[in-house]
PDB file of N, CA and C in Angstrom:
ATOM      1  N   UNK A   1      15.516  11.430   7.041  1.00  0.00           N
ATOM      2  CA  UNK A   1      14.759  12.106   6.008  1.00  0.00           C
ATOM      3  C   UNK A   1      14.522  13.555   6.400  1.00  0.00           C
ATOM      4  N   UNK A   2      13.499  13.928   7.551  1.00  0.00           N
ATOM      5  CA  UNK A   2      13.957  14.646   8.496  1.00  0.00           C
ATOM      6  C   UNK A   2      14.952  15.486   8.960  1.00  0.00           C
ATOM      7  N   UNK A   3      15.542  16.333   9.115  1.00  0.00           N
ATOM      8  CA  UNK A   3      16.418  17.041  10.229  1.00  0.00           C
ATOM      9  C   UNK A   3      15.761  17.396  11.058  1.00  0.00           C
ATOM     10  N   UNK A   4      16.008  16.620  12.365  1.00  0.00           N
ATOM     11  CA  UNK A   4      15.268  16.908  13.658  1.00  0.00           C
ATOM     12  C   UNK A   4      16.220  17.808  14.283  1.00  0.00           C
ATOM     13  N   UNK A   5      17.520  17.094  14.122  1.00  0.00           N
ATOM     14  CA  UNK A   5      18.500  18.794  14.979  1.00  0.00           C
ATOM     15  C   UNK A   5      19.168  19.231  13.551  1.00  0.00           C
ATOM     16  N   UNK A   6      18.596  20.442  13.344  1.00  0.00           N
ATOM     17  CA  UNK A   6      19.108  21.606  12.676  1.00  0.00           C
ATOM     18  C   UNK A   6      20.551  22.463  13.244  1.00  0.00           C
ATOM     19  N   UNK A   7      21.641  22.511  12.748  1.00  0.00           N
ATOM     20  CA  UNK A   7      22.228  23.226  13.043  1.00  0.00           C
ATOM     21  C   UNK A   7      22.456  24.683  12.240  1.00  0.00           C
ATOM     22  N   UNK A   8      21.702  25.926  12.940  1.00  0.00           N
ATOM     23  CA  UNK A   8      21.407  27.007  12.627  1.00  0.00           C
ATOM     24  C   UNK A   8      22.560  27.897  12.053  1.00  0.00           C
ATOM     25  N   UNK A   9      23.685  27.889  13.025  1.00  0.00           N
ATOM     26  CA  UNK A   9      24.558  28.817  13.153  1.00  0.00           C
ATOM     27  C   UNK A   9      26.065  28.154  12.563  1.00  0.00           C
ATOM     28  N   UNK A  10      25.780  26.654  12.018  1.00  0.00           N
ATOM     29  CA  UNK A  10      26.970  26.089  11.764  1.00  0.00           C
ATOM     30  C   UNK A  10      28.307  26.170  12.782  1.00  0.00           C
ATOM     31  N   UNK A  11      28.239  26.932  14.044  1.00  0.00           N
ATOM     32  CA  UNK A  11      29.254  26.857  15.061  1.00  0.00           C
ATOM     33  C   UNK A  11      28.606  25.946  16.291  1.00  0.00           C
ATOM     34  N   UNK A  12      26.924  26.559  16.816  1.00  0.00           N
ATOM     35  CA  UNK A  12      27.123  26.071  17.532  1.00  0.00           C
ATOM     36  C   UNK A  12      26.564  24.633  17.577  1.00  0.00           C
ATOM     37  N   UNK A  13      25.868  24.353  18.859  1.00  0.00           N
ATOM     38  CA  UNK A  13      25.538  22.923  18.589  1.00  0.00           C
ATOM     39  C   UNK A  13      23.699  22.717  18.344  1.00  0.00           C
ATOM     40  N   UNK A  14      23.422  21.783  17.351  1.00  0.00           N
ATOM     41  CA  UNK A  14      22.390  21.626  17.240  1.00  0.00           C
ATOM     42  C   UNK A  14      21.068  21.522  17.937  1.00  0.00           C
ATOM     43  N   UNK A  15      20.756  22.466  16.973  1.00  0.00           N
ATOM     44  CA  UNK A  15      19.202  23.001  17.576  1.00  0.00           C
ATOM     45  C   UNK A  15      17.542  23.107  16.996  1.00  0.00           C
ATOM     46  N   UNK A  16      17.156  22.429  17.655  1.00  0.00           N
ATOM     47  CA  UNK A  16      15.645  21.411  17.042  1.00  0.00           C
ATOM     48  C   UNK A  16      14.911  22.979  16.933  1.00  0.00           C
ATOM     49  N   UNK A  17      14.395  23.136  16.281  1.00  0.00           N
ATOM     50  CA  UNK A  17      13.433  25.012  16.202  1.00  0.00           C
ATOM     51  C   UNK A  17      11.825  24.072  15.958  1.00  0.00           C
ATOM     52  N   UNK A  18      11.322  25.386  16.572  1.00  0.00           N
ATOM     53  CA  UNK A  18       9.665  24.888  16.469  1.00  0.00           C
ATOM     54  C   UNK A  18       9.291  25.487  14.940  1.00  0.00           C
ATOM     55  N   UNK A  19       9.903  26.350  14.797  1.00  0.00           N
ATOM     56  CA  UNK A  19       9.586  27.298  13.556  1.00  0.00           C
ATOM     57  C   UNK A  19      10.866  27.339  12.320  1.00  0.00           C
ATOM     58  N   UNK A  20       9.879  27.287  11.426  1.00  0.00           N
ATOM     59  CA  UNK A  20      11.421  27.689  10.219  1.00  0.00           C
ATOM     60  C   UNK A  20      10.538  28.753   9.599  1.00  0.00           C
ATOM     61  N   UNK A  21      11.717  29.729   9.167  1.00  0.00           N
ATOM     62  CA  UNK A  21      11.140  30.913   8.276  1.00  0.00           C
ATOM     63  C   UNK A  21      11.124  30.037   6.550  1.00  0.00           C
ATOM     64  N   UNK A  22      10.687  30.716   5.623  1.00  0.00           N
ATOM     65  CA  UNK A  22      10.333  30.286   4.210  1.00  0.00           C
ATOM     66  C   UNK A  22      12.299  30.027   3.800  1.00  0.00           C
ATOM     67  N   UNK A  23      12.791  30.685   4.066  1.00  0.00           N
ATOM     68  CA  UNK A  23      14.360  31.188   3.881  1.00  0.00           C
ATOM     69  C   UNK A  23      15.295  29.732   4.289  1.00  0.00           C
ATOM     70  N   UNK A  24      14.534  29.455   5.404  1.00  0.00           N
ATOM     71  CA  UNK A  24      15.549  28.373   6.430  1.00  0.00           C
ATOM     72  C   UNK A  24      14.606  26.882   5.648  1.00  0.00           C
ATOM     73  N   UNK A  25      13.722  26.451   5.244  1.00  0.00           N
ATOM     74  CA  UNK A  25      12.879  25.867   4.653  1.00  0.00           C
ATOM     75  C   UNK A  25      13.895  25.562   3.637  1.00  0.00           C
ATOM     76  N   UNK A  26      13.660  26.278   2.910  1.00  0.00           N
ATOM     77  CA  UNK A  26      14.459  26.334   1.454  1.00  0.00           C
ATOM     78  C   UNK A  26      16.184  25.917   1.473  1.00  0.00           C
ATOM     79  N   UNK A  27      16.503  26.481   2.678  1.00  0.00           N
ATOM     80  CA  UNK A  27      18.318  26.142   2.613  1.00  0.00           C
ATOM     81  C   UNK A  27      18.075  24.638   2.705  1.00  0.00           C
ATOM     82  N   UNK A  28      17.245  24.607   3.949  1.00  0.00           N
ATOM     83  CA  UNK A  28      17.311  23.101   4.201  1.00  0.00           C
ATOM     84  C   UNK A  28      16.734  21.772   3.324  1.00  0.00           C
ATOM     85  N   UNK A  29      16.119  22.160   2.519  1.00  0.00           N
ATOM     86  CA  UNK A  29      15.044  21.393   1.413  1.00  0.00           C
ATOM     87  C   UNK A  29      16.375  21.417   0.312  1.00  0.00           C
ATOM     88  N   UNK A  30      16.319  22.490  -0.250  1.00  0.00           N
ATOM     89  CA  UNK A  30      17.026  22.709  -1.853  1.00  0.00           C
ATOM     90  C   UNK A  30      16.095  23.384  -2.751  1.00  0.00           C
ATOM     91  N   UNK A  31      15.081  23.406  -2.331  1.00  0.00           N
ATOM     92  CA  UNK A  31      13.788  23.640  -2.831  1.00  0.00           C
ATOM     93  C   UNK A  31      13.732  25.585  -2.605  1.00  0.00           C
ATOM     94  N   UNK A  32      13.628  26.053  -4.036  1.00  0.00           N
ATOM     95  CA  UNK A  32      13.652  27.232  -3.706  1.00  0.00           C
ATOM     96  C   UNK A  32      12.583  28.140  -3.344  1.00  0.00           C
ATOM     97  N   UNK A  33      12.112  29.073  -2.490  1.00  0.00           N
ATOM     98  CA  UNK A  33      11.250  30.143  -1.973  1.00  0.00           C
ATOM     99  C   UNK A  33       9.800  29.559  -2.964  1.00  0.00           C
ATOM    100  N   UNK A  34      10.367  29.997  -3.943  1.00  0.00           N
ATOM    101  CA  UNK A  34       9.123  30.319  -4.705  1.00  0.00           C
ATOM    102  C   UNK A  34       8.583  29.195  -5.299  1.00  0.00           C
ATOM    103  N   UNK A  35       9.133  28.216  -5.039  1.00  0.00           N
ATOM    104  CA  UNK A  35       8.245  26.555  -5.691  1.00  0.00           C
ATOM    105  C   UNK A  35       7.835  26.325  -4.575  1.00  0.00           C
ATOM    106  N   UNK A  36       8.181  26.615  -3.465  1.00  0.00           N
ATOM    107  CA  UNK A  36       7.353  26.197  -1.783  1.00  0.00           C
ATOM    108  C   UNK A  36       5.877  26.672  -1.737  1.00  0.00           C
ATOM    109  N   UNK A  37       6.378  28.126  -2.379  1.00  0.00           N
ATOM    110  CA  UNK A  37       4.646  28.971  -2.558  1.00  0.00           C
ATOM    111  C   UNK A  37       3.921  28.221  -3.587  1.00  0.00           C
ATOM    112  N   UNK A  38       4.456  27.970  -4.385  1.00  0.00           N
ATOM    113  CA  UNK A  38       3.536  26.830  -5.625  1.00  0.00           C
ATOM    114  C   UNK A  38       2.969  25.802  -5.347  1.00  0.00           C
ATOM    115  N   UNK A  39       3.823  25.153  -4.667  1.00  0.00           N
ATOM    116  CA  UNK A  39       3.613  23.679  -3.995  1.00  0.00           C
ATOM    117  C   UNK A  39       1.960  23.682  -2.817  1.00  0.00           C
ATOM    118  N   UNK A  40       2.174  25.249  -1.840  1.00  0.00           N
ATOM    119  CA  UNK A  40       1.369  25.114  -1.275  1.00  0.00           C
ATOM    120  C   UNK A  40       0.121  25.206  -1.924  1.00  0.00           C
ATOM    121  N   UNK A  41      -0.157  25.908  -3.043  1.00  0.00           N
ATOM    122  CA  UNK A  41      -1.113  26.022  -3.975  1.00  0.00           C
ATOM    123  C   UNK A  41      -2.041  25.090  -4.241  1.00  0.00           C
ATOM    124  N   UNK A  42      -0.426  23.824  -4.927  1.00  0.00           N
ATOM    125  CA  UNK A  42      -1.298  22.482  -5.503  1.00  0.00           C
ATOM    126  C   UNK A  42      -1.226  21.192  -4.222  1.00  0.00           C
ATOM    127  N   UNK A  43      -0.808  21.241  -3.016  1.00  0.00           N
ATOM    128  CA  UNK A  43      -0.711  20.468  -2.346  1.00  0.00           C
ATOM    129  C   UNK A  43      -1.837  20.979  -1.101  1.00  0.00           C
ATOM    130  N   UNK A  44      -2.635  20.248  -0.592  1.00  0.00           N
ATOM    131  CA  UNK A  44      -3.457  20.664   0.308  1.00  0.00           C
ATOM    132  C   UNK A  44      -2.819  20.322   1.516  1.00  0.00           C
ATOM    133  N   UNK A  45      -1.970  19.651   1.623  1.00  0.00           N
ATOM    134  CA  UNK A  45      -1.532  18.489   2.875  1.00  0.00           C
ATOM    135  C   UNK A  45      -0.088  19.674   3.232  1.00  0.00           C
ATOM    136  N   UNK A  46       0.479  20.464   2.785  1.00  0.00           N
ATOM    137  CA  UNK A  46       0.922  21.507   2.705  1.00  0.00           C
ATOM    138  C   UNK A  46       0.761  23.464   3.259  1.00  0.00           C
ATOM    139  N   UNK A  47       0.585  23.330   4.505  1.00  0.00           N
ATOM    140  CA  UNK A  47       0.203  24.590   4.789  1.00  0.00           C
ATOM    141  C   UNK A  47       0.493  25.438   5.302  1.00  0.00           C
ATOM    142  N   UNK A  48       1.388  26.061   5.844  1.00  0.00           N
ATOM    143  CA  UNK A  48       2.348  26.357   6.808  1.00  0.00           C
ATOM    144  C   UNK A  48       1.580  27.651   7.386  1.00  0.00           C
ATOM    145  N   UNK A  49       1.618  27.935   8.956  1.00  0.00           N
ATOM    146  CA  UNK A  49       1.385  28.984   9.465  1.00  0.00           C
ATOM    147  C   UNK A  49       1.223  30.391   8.944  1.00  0.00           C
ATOM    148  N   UNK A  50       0.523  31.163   9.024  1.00  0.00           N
ATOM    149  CA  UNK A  50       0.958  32.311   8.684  1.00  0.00           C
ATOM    150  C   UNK A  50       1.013  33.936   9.866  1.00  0.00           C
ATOM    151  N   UNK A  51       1.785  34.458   9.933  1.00  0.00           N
ATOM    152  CA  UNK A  51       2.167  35.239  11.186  1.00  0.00           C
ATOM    153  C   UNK A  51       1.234  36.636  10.937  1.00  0.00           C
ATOM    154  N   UNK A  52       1.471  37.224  12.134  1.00  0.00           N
ATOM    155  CA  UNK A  52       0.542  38.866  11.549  1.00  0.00           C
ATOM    156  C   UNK A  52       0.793  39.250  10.457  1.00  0.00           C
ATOM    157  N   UNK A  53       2.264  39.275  10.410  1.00  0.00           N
ATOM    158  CA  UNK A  53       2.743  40.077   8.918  1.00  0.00           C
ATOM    159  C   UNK A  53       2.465  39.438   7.779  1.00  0.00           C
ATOM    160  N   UNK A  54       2.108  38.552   7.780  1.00  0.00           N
ATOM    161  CA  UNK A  54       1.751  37.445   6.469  1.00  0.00           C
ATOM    162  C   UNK A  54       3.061  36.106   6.549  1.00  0.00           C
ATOM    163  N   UNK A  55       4.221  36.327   7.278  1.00  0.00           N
ATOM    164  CA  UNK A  55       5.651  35.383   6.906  1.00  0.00           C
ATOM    165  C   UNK A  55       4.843  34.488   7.293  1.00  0.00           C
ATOM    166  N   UNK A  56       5.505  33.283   6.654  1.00  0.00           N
ATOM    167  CA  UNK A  56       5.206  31.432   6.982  1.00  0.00           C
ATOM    168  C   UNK A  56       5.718  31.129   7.745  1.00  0.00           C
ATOM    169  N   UNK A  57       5.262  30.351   8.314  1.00  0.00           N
ATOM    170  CA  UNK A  57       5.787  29.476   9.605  1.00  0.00           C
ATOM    171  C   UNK A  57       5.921  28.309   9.641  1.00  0.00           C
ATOM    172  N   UNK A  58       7.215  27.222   8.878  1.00  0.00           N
ATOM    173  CA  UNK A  58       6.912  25.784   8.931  1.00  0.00           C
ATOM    174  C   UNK A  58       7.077  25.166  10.166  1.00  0.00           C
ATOM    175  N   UNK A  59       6.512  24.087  10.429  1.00  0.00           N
ATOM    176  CA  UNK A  59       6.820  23.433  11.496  1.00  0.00           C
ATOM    177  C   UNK A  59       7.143  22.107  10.828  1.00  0.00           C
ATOM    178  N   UNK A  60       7.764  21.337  11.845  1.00  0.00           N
ATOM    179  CA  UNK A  60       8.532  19.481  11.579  1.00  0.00           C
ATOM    180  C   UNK A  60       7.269  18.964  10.599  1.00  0.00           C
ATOM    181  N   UNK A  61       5.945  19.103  10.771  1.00  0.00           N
ATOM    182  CA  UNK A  61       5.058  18.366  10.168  1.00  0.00           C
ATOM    183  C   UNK A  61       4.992  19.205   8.789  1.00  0.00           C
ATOM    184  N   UNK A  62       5.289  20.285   8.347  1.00  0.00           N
ATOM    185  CA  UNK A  62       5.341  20.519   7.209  1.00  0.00           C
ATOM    186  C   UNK A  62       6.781  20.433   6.543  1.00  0.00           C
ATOM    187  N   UNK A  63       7.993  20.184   7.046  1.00  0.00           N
ATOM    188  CA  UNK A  63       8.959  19.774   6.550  1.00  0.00           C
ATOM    189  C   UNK A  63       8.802  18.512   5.652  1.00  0.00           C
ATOM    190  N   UNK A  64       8.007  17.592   6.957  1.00  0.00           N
ATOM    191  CA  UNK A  64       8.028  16.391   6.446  1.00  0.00           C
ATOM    192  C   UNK A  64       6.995  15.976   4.920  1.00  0.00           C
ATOM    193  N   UNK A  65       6.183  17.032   5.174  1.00  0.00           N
ATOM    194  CA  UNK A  65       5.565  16.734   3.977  1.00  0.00           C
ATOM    195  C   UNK A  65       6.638  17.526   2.615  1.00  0.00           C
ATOM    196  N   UNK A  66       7.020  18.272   2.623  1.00  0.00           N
ATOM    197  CA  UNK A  66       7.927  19.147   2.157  1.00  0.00           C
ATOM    198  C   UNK A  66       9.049  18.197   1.646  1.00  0.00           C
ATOM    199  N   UNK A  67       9.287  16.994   2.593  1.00  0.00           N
ATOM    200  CA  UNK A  67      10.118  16.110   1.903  1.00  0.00           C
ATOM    201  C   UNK A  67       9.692  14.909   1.066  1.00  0.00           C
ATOM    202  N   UNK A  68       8.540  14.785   1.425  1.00  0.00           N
ATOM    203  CA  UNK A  68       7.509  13.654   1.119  1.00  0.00           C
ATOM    204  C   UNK A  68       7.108  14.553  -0.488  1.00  0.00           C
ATOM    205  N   UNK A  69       6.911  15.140  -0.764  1.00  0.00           N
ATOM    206  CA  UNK A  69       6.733  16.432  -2.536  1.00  0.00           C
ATOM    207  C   UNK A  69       8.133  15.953  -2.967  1.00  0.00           C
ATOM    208  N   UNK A  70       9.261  16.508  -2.407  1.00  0.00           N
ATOM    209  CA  UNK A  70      10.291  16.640  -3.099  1.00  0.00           C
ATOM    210  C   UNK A  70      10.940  14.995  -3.635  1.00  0.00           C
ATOM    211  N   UNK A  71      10.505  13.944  -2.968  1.00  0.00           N
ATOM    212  CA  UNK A  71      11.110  12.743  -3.299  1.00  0.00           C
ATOM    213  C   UNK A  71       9.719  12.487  -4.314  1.00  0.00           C
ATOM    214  N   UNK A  72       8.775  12.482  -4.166  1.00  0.00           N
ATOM    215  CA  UNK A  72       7.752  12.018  -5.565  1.00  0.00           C
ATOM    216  C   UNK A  72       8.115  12.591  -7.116  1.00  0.00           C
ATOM    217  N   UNK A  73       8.406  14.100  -6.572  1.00  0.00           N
ATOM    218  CA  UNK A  73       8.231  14.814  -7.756  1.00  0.00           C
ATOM    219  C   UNK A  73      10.043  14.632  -8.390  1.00  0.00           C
ATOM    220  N   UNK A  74      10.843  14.991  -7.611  1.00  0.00           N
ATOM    221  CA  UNK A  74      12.346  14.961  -8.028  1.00  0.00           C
ATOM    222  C   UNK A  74      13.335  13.382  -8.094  1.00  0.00           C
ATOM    223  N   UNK A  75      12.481  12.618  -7.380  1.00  0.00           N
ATOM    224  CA  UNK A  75      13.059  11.344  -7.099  1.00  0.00           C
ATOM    225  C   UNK A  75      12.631  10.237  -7.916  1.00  0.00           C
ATOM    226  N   UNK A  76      11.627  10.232  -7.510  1.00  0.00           N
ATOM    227  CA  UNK A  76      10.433   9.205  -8.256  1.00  0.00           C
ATOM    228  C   UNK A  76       9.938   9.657  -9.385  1.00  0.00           C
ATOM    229  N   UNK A  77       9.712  10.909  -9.888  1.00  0.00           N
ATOM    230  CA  UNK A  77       9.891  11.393 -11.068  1.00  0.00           C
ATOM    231  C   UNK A  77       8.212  11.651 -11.114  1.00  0.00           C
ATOM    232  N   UNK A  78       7.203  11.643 -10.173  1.00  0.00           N
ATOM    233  CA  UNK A  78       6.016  11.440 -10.715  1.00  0.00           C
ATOM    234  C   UNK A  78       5.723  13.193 -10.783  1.00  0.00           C
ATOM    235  N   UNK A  79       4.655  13.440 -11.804  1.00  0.00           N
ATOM    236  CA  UNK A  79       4.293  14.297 -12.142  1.00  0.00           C
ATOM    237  C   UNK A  79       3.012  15.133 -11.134  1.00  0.00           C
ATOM    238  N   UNK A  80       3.245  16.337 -11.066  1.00  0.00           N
ATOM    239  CA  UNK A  80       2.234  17.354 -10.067  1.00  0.00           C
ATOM    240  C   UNK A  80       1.103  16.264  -9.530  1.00  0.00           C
ATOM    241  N   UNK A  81       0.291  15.914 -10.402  1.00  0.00           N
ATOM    242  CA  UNK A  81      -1.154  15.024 -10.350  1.00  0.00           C
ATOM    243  C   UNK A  81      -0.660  13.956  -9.632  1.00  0.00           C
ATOM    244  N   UNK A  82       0.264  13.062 -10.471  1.00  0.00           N
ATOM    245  CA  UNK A  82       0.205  11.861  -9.451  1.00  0.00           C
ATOM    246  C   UNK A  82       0.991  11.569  -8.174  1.00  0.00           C
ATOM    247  N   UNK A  83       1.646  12.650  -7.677  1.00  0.00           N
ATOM    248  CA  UNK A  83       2.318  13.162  -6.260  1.00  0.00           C
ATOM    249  C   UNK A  83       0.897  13.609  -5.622  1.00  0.00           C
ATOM    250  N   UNK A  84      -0.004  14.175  -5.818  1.00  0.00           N
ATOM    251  CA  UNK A  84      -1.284  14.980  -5.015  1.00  0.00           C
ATOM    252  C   UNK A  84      -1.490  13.287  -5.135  1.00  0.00           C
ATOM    253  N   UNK A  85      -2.189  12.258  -5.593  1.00  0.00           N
ATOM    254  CA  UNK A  85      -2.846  10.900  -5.620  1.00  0.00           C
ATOM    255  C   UNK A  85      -2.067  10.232  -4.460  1.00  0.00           C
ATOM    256  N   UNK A  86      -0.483  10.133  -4.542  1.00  0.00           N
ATOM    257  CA  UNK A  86      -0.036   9.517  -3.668  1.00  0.00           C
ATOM    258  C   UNK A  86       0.023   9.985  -2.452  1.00  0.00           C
ATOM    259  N   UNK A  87       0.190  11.355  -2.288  1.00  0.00           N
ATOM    260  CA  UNK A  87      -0.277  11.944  -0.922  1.00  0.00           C
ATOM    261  C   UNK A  87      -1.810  11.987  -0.202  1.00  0.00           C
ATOM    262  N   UNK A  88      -2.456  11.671  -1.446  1.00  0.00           N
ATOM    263  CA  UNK A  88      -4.051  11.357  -0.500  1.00  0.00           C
ATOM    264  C   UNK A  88      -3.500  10.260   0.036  1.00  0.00           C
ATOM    265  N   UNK A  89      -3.138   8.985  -0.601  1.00  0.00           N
ATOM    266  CA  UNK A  89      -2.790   7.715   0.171  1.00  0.00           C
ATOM    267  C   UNK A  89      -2.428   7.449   1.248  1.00  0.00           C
ATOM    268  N   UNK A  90      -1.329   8.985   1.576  1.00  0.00           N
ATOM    269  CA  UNK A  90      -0.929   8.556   3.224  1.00  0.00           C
ATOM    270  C   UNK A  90      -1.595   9.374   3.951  1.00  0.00           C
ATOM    271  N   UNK A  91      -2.681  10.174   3.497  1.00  0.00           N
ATOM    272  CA  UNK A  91      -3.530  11.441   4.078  1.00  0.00           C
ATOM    273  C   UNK A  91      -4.065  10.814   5.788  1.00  0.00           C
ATOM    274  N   UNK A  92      -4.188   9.209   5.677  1.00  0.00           N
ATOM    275  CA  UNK A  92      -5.195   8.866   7.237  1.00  0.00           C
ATOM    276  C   UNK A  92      -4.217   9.541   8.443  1.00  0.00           C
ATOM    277  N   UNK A  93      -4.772   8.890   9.244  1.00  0.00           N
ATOM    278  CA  UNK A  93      -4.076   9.422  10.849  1.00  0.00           C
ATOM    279  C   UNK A  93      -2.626   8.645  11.004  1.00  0.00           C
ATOM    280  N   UNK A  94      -1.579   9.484  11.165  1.00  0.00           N
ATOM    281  CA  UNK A  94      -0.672   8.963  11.931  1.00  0.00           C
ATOM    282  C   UNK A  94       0.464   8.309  10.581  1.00  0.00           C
ATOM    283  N   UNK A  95      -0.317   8.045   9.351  1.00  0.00           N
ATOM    284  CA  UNK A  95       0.238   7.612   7.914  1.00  0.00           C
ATOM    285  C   UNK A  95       0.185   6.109   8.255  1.00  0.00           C
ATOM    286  N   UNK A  96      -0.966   5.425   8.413  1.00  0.00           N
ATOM    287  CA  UNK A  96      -1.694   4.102   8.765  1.00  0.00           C
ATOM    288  C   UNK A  96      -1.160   3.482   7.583  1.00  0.00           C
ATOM    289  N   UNK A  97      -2.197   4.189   6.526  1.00  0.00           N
ATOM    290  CA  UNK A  97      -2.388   3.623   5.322  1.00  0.00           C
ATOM    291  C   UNK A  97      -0.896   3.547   4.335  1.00  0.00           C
ATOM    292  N   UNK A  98      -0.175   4.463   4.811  1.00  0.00           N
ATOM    293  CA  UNK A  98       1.202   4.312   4.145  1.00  0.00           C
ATOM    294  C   UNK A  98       2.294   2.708   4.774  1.00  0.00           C
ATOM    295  N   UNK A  99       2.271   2.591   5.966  1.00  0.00           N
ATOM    296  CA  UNK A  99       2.532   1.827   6.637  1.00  0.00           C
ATOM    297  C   UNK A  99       2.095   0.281   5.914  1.00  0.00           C
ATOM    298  N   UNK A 100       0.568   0.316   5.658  1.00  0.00           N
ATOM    299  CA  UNK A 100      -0.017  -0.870   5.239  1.00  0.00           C
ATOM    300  C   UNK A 100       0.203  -1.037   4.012  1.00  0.00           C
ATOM    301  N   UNK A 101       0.501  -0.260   3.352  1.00  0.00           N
ATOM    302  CA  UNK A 101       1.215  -0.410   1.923  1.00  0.00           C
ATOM    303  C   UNK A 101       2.757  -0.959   1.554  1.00  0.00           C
ATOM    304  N   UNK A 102       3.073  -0.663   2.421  1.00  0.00           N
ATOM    305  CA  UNK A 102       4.762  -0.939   2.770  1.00  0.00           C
ATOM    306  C   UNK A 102       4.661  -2.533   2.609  1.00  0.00           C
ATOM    307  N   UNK A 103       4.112  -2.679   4.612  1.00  0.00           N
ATOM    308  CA  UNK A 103       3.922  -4.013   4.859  1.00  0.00           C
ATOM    309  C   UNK A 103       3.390  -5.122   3.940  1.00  0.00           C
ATOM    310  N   UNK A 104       2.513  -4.776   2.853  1.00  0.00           N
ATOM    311  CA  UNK A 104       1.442  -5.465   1.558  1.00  0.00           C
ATOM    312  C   UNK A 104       2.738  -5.894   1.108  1.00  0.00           C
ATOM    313  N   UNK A 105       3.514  -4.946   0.585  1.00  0.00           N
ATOM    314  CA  UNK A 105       4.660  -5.178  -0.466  1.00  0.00           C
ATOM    315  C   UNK A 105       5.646  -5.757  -0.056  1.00  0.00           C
ATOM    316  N   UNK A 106       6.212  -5.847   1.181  1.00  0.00           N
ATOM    317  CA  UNK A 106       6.902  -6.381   1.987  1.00  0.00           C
ATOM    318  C   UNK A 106       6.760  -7.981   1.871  1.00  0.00           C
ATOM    319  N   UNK A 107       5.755  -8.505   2.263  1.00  0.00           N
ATOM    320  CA  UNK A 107       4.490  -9.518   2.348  1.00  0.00           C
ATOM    321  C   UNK A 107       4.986 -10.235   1.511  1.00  0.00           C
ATOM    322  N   UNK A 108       4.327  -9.424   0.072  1.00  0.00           N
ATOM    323  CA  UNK A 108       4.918  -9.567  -1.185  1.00  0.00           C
ATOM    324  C   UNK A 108       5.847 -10.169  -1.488  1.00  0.00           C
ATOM    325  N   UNK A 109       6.942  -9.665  -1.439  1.00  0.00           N
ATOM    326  CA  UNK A 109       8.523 -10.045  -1.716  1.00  0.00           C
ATOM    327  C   UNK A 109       8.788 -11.406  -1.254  1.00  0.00           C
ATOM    328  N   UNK A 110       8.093 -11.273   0.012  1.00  0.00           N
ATOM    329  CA  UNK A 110       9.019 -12.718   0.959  1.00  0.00           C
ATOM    330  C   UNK A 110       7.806 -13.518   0.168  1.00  0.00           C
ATOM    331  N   UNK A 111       6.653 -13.820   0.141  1.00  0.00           N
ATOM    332  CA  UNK A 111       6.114 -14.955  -0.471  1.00  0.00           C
ATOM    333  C   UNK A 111       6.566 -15.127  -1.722  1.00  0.00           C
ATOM    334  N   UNK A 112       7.055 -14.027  -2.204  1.00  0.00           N
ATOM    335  CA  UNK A 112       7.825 -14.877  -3.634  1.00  0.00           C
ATOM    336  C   UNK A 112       8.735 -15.908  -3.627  1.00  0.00           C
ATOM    337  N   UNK A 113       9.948 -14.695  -2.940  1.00  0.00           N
ATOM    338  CA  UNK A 113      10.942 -15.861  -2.457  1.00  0.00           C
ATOM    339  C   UNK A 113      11.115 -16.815  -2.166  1.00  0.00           C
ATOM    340  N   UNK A 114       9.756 -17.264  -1.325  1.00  0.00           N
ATOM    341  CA  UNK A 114       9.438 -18.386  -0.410  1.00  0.00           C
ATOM    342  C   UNK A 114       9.004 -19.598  -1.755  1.00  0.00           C
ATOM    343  N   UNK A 115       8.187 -18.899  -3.068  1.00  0.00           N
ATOM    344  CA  UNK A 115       7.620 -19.854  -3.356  1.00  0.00           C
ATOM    345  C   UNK A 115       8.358 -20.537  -4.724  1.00  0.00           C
ATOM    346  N   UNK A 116      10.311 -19.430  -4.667  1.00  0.00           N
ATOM    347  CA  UNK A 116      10.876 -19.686  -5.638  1.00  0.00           C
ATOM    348  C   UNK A 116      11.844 -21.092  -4.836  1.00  0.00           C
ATOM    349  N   UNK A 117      11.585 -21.238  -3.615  1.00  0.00           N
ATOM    350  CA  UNK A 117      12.342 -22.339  -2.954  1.00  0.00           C
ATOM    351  C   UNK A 117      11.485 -23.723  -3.140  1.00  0.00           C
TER     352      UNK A 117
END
């Protein structure tokens, strides 16, 4: 979901960066400059560094949320509001509560199965 090794330079060999500029964000997302700045607006969970000069600074933990927007809103189809709802959901420590949602539904499935035998 992730790109943990980024390859920067397309020659050489992949390289994990602590930092992405707004520019390198965007190649790597699809997601262009200026919906990133929007996004940070309506997304609180969304914040990226900001340097003396004002440039952004993403790091892995804002990618990931960065990918976590782009599959609600472009994937799943849900609208501004109910992408912010589902991101409170995984807001706890560590994404507990996302985990336990999984597992619920998981749960789910197999006791059906179980109780169509």
């Amino acid at each position: 979901m992730v790109p943990l090794n980024v390859d920067t330079d397309r020659k050489g060999p992949a390289i994990r960066k602590l930092y992405y500029s707004i520019g390198e964000v965007s190649e790597l997302t699809g997601i262009p400059s200026h919906v990133l700045r929007y996004w940070e607006g309506e997304f609180p969970q969304l914040h990226p560094k900001k340097g003396r000069t004002g440039n952004r600074t993403y790091q892995e933990r804002d990618l990931e949320v960065i990918f976590k927007i782009k599959g609600l809103l472009y994937d799943r189809r849900f609208t501004i509001a109910g992408a912010k709802v589902q991101l409170e959901g995984t807001k706890t420590e560590n994404g507990h509560c996302e985990v336990i949602q999984e597992l619920r539904q998981e749960l789910q499935e197999i006791l059906s199965l179980l109780e169509k035998k």
